[in-house]
N, C-alpha and C. Protein backbone atom coordinates (compact mmCIF):
# COMPACT_ATOMS: atom_id res chain seq x y z
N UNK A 1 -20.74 11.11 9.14
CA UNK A 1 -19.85 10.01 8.78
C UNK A 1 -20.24 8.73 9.52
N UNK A 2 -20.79 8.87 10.57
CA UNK A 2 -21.24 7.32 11.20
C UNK A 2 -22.41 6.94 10.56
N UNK A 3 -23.22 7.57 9.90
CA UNK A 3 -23.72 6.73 9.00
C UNK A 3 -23.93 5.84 7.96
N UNK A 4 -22.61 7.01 7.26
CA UNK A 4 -21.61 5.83 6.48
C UNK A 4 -20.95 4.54 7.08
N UNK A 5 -20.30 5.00 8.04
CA UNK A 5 -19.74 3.92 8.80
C UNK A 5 -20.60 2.82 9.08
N UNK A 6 -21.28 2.90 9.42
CA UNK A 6 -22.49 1.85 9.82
C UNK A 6 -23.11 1.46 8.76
N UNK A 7 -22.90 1.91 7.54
CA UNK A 7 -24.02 1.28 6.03
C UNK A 7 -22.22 0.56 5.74
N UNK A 8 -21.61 0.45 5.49
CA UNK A 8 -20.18 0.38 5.20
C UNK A 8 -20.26 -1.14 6.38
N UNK A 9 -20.21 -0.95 7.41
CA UNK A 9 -20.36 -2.34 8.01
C UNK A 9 -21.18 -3.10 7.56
N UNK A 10 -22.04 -3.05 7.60
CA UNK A 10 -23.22 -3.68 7.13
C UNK A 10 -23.14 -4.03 5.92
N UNK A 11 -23.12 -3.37 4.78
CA UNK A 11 -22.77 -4.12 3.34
C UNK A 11 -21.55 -5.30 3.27
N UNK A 12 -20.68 -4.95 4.45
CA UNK A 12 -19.34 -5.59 4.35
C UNK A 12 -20.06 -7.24 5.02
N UNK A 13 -20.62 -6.95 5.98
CA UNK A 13 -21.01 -8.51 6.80
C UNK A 13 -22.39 -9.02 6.03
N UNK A 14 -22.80 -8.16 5.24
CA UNK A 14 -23.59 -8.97 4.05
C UNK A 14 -23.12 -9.67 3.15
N UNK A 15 -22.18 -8.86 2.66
CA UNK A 15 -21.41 -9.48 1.68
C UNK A 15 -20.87 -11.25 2.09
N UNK A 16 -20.18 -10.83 3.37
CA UNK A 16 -19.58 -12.08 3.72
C UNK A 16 -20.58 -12.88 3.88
N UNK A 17 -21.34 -12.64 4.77
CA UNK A 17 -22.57 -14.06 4.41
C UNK A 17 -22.86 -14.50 3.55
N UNK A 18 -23.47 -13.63 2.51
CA UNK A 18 -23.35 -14.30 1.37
C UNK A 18 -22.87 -15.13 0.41
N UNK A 19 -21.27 -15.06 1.07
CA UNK A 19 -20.35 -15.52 -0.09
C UNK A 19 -20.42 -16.96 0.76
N UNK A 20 -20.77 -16.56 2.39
CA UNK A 20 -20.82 -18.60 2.98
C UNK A 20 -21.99 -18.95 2.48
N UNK A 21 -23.39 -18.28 2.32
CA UNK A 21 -24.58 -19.01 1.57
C UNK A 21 -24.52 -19.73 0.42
N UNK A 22 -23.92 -18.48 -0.84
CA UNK A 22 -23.43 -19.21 -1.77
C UNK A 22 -22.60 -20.11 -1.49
N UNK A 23 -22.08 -20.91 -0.54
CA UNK A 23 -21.09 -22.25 -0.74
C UNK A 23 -19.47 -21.85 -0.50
N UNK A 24 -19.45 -20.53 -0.43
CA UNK A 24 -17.77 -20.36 -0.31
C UNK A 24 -17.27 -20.65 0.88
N UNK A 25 -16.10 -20.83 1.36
CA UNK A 25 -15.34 -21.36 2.41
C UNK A 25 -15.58 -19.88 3.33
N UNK A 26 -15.81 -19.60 4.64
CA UNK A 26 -15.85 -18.76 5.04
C UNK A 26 -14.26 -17.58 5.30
N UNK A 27 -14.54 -16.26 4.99
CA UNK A 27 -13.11 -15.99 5.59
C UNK A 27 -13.71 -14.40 6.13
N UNK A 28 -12.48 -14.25 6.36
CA UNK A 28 -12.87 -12.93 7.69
C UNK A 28 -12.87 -11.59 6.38
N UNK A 29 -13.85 -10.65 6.99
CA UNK A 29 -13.77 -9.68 6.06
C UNK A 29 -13.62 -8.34 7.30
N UNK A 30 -12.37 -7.51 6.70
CA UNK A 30 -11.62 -6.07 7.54
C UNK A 30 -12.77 -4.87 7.10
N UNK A 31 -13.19 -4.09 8.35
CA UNK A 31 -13.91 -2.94 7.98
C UNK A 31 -12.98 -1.97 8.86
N UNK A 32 -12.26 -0.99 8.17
CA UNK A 32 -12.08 0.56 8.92
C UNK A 32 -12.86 0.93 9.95
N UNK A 33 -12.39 1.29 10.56
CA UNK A 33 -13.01 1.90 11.60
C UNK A 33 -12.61 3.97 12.20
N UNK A 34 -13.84 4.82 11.83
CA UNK A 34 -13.62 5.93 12.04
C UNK A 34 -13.18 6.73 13.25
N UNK A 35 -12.66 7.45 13.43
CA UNK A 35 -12.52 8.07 15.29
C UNK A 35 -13.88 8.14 15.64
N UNK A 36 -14.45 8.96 14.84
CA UNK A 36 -16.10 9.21 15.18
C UNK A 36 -16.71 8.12 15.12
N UNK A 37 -16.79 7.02 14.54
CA UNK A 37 -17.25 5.89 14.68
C UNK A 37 -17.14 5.51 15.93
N UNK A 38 -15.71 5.07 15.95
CA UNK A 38 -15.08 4.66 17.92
C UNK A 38 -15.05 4.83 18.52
N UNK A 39 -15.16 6.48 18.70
CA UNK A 39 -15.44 7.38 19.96
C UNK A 39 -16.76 7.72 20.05
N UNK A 40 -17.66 7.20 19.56
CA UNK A 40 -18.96 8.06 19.31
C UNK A 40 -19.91 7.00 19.89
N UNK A 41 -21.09 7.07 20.02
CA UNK A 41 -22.02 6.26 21.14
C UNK A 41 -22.83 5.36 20.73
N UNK A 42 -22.21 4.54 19.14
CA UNK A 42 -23.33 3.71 18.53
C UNK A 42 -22.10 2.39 18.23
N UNK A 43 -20.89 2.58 18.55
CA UNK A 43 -20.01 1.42 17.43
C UNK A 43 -20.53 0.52 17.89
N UNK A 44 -20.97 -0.43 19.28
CA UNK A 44 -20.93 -1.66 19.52
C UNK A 44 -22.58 -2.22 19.59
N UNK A 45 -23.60 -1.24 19.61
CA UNK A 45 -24.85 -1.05 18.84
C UNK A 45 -24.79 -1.91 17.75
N UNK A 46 -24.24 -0.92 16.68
CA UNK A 46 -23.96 -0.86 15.27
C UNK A 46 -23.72 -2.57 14.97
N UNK A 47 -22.85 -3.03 15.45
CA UNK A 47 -22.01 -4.21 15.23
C UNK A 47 -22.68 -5.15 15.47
N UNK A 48 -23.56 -5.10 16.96
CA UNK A 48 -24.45 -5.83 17.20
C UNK A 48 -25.49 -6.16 16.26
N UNK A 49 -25.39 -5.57 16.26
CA UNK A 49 -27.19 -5.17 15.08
C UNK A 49 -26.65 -5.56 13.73
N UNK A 50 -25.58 -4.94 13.15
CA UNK A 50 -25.12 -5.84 11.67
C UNK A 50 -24.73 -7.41 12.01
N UNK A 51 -24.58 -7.97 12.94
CA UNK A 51 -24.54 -9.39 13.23
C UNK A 51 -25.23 -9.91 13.19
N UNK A 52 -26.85 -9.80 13.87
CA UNK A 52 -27.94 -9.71 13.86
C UNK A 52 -28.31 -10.21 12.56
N UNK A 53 -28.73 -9.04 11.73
CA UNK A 53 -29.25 -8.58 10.98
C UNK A 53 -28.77 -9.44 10.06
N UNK A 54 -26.75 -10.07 9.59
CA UNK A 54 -27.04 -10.85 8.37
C UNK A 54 -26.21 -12.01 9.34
N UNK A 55 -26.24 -12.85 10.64
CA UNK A 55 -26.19 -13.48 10.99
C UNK A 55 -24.84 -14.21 11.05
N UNK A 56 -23.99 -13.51 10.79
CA UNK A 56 -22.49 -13.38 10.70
C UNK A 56 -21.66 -13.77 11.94
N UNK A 57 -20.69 -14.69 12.00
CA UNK A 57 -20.29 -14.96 12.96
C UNK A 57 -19.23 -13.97 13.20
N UNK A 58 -18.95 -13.80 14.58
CA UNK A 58 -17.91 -12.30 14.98
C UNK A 58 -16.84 -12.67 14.36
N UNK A 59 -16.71 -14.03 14.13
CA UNK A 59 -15.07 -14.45 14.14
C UNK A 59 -14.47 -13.94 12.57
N UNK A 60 -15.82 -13.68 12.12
CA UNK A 60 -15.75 -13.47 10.28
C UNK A 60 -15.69 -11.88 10.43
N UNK A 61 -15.86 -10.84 11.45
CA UNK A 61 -15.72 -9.56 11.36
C UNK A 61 -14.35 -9.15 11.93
N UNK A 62 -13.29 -8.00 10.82
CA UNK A 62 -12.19 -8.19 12.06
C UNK A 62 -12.39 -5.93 11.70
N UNK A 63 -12.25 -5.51 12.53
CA UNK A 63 -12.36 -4.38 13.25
C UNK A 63 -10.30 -3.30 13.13
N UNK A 64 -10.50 -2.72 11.80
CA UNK A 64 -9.45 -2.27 12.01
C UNK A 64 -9.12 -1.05 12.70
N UNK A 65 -8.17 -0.33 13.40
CA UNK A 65 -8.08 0.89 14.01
C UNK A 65 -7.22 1.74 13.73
N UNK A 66 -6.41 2.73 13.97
CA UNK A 66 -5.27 3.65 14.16
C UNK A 66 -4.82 3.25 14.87
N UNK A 67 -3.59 3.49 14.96
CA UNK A 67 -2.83 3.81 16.44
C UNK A 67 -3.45 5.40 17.11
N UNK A 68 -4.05 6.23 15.77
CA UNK A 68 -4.08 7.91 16.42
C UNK A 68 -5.46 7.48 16.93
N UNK A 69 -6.38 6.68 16.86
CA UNK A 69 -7.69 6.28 17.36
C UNK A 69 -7.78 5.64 18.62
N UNK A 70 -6.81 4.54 18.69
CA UNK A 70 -6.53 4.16 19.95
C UNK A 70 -6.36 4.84 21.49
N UNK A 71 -5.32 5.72 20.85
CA UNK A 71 -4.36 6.71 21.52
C UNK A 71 -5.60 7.39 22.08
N UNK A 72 -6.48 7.93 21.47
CA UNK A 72 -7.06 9.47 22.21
C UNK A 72 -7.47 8.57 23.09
N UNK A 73 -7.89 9.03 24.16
CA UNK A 73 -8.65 8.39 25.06
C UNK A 73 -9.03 7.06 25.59
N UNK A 74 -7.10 6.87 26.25
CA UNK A 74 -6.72 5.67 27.02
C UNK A 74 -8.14 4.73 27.36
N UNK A 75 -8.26 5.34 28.42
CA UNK A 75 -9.16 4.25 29.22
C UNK A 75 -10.23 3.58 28.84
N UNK A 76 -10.86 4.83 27.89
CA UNK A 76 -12.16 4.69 26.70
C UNK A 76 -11.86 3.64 25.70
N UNK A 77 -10.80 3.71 25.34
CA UNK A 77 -10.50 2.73 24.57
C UNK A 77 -10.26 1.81 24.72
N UNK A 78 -9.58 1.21 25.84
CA UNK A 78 -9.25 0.03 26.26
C UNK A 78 -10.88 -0.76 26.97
N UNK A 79 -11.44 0.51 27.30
CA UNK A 79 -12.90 -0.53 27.41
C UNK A 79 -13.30 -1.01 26.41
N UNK A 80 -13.74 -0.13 25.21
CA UNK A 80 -14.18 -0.30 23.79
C UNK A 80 -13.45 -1.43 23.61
N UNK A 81 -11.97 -1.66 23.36
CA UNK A 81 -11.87 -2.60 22.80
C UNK A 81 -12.07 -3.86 23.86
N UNK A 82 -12.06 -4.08 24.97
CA UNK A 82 -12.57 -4.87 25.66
C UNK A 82 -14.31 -5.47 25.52
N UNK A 83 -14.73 -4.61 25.26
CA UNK A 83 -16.12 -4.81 24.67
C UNK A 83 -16.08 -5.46 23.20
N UNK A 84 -15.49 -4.81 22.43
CA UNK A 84 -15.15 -5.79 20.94
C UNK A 84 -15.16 -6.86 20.77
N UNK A 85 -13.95 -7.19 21.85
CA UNK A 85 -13.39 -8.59 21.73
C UNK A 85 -14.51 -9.63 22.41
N UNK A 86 -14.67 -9.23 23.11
CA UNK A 86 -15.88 -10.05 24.25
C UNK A 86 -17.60 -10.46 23.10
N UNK A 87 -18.00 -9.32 22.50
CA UNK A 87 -18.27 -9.87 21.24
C UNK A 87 -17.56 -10.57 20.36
N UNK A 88 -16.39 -10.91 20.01
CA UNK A 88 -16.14 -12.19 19.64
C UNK A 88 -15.40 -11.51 18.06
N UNK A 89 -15.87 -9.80 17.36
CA UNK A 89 -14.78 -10.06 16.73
C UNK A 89 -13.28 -9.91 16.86
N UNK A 90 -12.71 -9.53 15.86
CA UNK A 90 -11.02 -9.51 16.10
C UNK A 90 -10.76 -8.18 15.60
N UNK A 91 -9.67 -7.71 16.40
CA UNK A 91 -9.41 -6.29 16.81
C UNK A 91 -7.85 -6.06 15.79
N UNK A 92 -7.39 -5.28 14.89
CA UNK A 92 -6.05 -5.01 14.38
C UNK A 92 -5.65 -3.40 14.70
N UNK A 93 -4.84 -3.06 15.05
CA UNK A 93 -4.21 -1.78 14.33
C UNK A 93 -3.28 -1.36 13.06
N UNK A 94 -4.19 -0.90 12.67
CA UNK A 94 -3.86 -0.21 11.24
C UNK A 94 -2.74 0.61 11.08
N UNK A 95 -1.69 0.29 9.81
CA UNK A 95 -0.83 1.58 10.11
C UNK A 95 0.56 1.40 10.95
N UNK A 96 0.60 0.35 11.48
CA UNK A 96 1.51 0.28 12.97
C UNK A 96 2.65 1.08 12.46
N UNK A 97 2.93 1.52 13.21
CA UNK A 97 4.34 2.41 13.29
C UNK A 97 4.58 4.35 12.26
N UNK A 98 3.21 4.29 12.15
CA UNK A 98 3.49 5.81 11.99
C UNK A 98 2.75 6.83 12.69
N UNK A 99 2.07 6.16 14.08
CA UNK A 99 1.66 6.90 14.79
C UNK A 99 1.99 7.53 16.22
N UNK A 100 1.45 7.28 17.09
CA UNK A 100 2.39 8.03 18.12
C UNK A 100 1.90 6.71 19.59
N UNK A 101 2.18 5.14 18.93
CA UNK A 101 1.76 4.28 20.15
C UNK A 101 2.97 4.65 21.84
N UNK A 102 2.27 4.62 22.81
CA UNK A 102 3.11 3.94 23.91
C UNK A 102 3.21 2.59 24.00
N UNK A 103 4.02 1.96 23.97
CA UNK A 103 4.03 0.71 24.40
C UNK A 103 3.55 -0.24 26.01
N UNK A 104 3.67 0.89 26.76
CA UNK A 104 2.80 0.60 27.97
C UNK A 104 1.36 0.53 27.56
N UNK A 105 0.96 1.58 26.21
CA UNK A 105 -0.65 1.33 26.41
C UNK A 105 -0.94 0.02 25.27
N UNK A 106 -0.09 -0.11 24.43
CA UNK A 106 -0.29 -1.02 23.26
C UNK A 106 -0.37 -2.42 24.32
N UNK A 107 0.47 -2.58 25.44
CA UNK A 107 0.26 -3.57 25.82
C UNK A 107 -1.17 -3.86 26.89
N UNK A 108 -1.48 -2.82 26.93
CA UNK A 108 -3.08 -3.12 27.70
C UNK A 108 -4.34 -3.61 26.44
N UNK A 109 -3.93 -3.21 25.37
CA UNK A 109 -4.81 -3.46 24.37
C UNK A 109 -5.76 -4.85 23.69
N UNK A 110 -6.44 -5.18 23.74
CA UNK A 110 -7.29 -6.62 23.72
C UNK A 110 -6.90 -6.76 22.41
N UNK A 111 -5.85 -6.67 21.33
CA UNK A 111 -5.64 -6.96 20.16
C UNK A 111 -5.39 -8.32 19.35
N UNK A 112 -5.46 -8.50 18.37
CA UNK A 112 -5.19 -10.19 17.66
C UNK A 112 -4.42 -9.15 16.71
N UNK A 113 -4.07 -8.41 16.15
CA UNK A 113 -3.31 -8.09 15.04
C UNK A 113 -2.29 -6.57 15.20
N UNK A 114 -1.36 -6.93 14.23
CA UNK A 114 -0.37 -5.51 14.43
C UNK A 114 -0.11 -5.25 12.63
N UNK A 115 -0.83 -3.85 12.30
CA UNK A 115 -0.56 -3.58 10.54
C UNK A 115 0.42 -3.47 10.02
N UNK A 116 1.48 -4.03 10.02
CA UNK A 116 2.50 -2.81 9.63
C UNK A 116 2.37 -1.83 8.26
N UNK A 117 2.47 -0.29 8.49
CA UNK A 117 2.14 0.49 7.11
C UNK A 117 3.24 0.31 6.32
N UNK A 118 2.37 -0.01 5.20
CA UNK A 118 3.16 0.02 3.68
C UNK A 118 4.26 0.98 2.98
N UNK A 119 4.70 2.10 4.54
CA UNK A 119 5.58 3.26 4.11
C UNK A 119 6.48 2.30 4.57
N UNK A 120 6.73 1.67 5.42
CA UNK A 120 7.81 1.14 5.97
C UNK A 120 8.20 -0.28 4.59
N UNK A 121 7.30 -1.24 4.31
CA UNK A 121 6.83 -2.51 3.22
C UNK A 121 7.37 -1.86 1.96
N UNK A 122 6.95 -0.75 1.28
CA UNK A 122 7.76 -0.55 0.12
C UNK A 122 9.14 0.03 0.08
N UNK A 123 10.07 0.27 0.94
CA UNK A 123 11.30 0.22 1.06
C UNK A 123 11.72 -0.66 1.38
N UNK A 124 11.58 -2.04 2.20
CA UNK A 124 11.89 -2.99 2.41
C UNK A 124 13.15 -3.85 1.81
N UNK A 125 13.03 -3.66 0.77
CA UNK A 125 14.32 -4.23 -0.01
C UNK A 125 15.63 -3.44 -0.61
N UNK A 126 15.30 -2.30 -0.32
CA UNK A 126 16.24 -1.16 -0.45
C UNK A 126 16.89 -0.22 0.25
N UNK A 127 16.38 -0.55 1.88
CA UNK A 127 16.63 0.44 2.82
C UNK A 127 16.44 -0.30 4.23
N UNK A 128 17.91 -0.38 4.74
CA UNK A 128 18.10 -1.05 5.92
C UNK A 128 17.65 -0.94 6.51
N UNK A 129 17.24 0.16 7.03
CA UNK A 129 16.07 0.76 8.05
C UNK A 129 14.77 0.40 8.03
N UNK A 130 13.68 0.41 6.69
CA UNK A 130 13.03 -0.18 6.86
C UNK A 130 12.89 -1.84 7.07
N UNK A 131 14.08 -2.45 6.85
CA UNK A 131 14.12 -3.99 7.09
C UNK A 131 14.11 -4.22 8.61
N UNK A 132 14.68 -3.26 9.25
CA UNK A 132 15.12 -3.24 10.27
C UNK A 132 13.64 -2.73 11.62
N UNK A 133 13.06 -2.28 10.77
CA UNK A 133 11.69 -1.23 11.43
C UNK A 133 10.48 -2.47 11.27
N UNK A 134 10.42 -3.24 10.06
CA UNK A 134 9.22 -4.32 9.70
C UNK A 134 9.87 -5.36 10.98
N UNK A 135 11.69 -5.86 10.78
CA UNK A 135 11.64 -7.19 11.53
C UNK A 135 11.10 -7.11 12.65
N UNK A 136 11.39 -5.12 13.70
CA UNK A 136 11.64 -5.36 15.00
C UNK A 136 9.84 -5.06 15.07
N UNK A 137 8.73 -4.55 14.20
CA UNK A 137 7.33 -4.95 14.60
C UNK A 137 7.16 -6.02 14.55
N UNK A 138 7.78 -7.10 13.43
CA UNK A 138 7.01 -8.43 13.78
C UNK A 138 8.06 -9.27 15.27
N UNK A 139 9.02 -9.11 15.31
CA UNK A 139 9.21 -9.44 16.67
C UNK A 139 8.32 -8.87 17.75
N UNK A 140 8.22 -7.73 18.03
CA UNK A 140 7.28 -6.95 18.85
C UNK A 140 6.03 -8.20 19.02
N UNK A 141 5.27 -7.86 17.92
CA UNK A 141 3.94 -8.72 17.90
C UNK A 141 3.87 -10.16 18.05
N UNK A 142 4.86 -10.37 17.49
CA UNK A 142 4.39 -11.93 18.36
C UNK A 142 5.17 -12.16 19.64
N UNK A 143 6.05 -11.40 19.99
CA UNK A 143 6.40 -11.21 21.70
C UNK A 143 5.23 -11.07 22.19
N UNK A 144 3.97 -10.29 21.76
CA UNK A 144 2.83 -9.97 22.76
C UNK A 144 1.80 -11.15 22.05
N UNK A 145 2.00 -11.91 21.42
CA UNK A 145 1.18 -12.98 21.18
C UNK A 145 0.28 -12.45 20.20
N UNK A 146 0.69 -11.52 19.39
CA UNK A 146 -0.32 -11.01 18.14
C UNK A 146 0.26 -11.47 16.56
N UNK A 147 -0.67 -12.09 15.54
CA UNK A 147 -0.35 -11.98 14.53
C UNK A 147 0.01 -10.77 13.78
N UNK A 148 1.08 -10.04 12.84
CA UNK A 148 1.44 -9.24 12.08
C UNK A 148 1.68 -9.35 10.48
N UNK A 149 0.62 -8.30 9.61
CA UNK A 149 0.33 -8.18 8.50
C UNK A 149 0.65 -7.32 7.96
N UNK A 150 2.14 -7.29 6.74
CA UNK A 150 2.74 -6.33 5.96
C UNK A 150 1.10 -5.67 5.63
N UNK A 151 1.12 -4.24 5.24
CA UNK A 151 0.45 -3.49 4.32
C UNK A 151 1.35 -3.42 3.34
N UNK A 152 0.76 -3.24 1.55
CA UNK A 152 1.38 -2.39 0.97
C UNK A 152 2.48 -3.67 0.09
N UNK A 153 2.53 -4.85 0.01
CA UNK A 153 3.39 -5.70 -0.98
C UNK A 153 3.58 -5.76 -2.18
N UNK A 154 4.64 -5.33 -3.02
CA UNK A 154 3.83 -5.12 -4.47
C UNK A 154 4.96 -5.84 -5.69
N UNK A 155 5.72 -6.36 -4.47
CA UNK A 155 7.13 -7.06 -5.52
C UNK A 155 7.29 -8.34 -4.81
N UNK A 156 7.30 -9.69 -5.57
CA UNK A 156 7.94 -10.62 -4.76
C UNK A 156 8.98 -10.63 -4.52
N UNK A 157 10.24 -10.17 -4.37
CA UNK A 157 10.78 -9.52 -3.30
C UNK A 157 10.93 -8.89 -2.07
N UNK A 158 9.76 -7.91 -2.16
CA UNK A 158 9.09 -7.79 -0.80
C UNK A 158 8.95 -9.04 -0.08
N UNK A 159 7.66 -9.84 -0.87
CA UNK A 159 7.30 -10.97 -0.25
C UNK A 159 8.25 -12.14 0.85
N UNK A 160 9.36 -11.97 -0.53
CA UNK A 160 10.39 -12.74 0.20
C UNK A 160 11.01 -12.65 1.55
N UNK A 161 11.58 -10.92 1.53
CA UNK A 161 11.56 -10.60 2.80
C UNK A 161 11.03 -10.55 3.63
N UNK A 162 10.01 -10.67 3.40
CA UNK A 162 8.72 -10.63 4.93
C UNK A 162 8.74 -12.10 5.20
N UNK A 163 8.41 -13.21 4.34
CA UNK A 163 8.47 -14.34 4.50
C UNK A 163 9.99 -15.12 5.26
N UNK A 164 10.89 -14.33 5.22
CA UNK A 164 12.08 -14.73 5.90
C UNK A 164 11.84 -13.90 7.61
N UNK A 165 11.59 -12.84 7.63
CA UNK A 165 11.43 -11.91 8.69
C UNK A 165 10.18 -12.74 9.57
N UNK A 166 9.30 -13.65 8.97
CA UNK A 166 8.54 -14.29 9.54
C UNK A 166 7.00 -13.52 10.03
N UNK A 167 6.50 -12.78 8.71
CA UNK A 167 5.48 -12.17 9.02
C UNK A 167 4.54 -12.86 8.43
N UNK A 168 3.26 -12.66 9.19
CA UNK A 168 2.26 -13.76 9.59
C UNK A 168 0.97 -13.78 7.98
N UNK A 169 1.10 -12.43 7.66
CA UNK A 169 0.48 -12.13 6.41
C UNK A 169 1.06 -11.04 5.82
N UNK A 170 0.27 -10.92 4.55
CA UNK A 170 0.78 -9.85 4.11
C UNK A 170 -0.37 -9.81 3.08
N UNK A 171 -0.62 -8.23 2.34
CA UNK A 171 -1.72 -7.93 1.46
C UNK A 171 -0.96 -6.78 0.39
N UNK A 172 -1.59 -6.55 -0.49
CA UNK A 172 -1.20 -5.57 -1.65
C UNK A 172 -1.79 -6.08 -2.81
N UNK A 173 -0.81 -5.13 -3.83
CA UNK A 173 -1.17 -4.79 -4.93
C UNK A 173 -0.15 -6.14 -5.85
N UNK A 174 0.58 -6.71 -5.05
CA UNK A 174 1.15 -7.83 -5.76
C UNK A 174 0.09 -9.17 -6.38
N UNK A 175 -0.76 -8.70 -4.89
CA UNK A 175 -2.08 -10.00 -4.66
C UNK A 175 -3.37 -9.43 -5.66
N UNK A 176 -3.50 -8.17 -5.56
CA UNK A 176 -4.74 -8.08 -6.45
C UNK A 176 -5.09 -6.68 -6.21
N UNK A 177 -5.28 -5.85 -7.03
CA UNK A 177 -6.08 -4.42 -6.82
C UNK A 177 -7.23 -4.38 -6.06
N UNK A 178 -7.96 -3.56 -5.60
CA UNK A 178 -9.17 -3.06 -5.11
C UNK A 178 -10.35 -3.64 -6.19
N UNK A 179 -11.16 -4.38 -5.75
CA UNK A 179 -11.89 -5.11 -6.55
C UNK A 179 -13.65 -4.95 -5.96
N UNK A 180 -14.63 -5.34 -6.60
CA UNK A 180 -15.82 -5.52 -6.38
C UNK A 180 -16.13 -7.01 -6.06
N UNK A 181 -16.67 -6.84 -5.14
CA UNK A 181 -17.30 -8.19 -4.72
C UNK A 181 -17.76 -9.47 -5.94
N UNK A 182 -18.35 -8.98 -6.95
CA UNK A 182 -18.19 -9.66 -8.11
C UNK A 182 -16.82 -10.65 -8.73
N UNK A 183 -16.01 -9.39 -8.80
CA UNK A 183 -14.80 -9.82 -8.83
C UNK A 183 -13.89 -10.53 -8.18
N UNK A 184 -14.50 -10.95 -7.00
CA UNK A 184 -13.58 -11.14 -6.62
C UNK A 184 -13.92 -12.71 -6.22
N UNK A 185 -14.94 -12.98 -6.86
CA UNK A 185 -15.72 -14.26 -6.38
C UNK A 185 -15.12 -15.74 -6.88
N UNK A 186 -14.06 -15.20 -7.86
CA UNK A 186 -13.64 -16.22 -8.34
C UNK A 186 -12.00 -16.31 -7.31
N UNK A 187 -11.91 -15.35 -6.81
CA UNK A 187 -10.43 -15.74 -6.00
C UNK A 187 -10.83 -16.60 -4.81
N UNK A 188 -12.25 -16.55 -4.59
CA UNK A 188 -13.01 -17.56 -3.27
C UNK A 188 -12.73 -18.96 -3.92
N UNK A 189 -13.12 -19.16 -5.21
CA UNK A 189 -12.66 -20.57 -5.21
C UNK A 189 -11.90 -21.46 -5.78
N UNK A 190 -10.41 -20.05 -5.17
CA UNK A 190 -9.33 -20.94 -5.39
C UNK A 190 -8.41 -21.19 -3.86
């Protein structure tokens, strides 16, 4: 699987160059990130070398995680991501809130982003609890000085609520399906 992982980066920070060669406005493009990827002895290699290779600025790579990825192996990780960031891209956790974070360790974490998962985003307008579970992550996150991004939007309604709750982004199926780079070339220039 880290091979994938690593052809999977690499197509992704090609892509983006490309789309600044061709003339498009630059924007950041999200790659997953595997346990075995993160825990394993090539990620910041890897990253290096796809930077390299299509000349990509870090600020255009953003590095998503687990919370269950984070978690294994405190100290390891908090180097890793200390190393990330120091390369220059931007660090999110994926998922926020269905994993098993401490908040003592979330706060050692070199992060720019908090996910919130889309289990919590599609109840949103129907279930107090989840209104109540999205507001108190995006309070959370920007208490620690991190931007926070609904997963999972698929009603403007949703939208609305997040936009009152004061969340920083948001992505889904409201905005656009899973698309090919082709496709998607025309949402660059709008």
């Amino acid at each position: 699987i880290r091979k994938m992982d690593e052809d999977v980066l690499l197509m992704a920070c090609r892509q983006s160059k490309a789309w600044q060669v061709a003339g498009y406005a630059p924007i950041r493009i999200s790659v997953n990130v595997s346990n075995s990827f993160f825990h394993g002895p090539s990620l910041t290699s890897a990253i290096a070398r796809a930077l390299q290779e299509t000349q990509l600025d870090p600020k255009y790579l953003e590095l998503e995680l687990t919370e269950s990825i984070t978690m294994r192996h405190i100290e390891t990780s908090i180097t890793m991501l200390q190393e990330l960031r120091a390369m220059g891209v931007r660090l999110s956790i994926d998922d926020f809130g269905t994993g098993y974070s401490s908040l003592s360790h979330l706060q050692r974490f070199p992060l720019h982003m908090l996910k919130i998962d889309q289990s919590f985003v599609l109840g949103v307008t129907r279930n107090a609890a989840n209104a109540s579970i999205t507001r108190a992550i995006i309070s959370l996150a920007h208490s620690m000085n991190l931007s926070v991004l609904a997963e999972g939007v698929e009603t403007e309604e949703q939208l609305e609520l997040l936009r009152q709750q004061e969340c920083d982004q948001v992505q889904g199926h409201f905005f656009g399906r899973p698309m090919a780079g082709e496709e998607f070339l025309p949402l660059l220039t709008r």
